[in-house]
Protein backbone atom coordinates (compact mmCIF):
# COMPACT_ATOMS: atom_id res chain seq x y z
CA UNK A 1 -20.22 -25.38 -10.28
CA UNK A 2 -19.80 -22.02 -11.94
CA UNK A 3 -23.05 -20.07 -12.52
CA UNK A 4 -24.05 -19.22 -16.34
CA UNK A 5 -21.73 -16.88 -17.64
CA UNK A 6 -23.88 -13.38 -17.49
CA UNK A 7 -26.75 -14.74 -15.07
CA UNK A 8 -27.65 -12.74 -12.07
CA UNK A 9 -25.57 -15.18 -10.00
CA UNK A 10 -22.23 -14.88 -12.32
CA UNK A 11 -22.77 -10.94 -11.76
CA UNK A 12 -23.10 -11.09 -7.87
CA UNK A 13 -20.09 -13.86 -7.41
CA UNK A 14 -18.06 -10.90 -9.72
CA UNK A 15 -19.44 -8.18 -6.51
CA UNK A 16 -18.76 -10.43 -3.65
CA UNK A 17 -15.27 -11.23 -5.06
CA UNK A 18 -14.43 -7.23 -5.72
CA UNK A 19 -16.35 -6.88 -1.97
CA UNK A 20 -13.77 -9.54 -0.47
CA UNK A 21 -10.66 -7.44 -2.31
CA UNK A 22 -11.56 -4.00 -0.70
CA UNK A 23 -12.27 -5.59 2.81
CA UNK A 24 -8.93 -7.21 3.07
CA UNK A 25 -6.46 -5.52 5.71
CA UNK A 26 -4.15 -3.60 2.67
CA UNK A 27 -0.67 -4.61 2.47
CA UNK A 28 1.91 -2.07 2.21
CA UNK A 29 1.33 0.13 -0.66
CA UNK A 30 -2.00 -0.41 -1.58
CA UNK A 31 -4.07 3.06 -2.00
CA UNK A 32 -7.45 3.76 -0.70
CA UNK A 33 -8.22 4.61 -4.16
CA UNK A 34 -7.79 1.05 -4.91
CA UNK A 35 -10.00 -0.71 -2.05
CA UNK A 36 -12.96 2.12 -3.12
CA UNK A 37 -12.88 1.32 -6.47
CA UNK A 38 -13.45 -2.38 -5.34
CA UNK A 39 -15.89 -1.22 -3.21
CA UNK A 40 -17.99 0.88 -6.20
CA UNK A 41 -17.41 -2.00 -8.32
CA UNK A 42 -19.08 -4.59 -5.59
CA UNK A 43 -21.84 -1.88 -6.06
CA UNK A 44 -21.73 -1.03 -9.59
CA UNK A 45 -21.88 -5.25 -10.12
CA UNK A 46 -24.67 -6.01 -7.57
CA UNK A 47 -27.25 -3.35 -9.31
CA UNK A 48 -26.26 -4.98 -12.55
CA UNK A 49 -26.94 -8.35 -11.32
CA UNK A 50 -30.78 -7.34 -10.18
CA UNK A 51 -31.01 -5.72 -13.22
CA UNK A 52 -30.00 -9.26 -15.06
CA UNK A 53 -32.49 -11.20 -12.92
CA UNK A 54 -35.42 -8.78 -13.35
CA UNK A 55 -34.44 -9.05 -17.64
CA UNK A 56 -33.40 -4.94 -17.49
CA UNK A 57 -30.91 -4.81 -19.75
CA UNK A 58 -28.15 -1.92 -19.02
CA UNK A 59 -26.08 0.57 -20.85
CA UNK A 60 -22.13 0.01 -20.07
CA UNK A 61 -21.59 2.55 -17.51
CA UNK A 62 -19.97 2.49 -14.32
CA UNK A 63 -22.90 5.27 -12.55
CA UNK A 64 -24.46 3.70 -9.92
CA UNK A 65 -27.00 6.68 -10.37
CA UNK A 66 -27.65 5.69 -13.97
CA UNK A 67 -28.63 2.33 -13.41
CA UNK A 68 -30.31 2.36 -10.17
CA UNK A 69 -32.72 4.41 -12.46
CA UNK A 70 -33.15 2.04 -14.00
CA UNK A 71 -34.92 -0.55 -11.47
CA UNK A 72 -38.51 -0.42 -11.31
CA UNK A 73 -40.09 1.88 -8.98
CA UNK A 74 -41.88 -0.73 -7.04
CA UNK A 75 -38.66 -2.08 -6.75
CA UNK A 76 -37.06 -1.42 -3.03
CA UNK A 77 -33.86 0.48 -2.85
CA UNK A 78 -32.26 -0.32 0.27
CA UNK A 79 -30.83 2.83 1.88
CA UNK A 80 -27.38 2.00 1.51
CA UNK A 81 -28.22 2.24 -2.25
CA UNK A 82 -30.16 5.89 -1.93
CA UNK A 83 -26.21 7.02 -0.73
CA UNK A 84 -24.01 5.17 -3.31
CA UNK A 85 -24.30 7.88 -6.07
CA UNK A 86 -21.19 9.54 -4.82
CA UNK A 87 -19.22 6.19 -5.32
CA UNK A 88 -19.45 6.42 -8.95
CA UNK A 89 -16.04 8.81 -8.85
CA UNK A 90 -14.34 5.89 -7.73
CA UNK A 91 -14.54 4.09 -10.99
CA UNK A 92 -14.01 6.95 -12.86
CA UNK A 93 -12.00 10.29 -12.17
CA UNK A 94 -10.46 8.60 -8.88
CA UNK A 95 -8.74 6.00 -10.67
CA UNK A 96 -6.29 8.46 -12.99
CA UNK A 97 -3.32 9.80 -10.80
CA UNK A 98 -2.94 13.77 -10.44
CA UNK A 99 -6.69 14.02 -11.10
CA UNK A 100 -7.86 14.56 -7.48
CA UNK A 101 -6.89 14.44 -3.53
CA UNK A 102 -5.63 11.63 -2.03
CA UNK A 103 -8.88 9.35 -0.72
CA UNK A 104 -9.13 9.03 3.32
CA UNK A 105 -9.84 6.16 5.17
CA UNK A 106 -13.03 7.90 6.46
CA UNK A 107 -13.66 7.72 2.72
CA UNK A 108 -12.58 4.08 2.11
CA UNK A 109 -14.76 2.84 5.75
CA UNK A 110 -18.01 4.36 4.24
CA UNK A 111 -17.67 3.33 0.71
CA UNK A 112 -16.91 0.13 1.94
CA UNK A 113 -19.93 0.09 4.50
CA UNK A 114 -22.24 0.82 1.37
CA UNK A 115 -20.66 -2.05 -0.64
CA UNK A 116 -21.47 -4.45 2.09
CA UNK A 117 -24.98 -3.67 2.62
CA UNK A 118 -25.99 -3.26 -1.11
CA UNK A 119 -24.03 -6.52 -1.99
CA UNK A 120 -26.69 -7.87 0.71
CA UNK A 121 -29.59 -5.97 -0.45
CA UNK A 122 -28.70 -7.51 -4.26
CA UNK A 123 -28.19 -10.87 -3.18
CA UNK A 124 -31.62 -10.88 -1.27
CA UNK A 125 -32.88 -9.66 -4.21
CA UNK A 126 -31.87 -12.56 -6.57
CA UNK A 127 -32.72 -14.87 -4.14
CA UNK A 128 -36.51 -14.14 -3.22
CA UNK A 129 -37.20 -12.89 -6.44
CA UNK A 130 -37.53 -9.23 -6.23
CA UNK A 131 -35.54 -6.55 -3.90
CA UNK A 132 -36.12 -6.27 -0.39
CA UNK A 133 -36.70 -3.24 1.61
CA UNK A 134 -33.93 -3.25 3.51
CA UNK A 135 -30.44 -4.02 4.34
């Protein structure tokens, strides 16, 4: 059974699905552009789903700065979230050709590192209620 279209549990099955397309092995072709973009928007959609649960609404933005400002302060930001600002290029500038230098797979491992443990942090955050301390 699908979750309610918009609930908390719609956004995080959107982040674990981009989160499953940036940790497949690429095929031939396929840019590290592409698999961080995933990985941002596995991010971008996991802070959007606490938001959703704790009744935050959100302006359309792909910053994972912007709304991570928005959770509560007693809210817990797992450290993986503290270091995801710098993902929000991925959604934006990174995704235009000519616009920037090719992304390493240095680049791609960390981004992708951050989308796994903030995916984790979000969905322990739905789950209990409120946002844990770590993951």
């Amino acid at each position: 059974m699908l979750p309610e279209p918009g609930s908390a549990a719609d956004w995080l099955r959107h982040a674990r699905s981009d989160l499953a397309l940036a940790q497949q092995p690429p095929a031939s072709g396929v840019l590290w552009e592409t698999l961080c973009f995933h990985a941002q928007q596995a991010v971008e959609r996991s802070v959007k789903a606490v938001l959703v649960h704790l009744g935050i609404e959100f302006p359309k933005t792909h910053s994972v700065e912007r709304l991570t400002d928005l959770l509560p302060p007693l809210i817990a930001r797992c450290p993986a979230l503290l270091s995801a600002d710098g993902l929000t290029v991925y959604a934006t500038v990174l995704r235009y050709p000519g616009a920037h230098e090719a992304v390493s797979e240095g680049e791609f491992r960390e981004a992708l590192r951050l989308a796994q443990a903030i995916v984790a942090w979000a969905e322990r955050s739905v789950s209990e209620g409120k946002a844990g301390p770590r993951a």
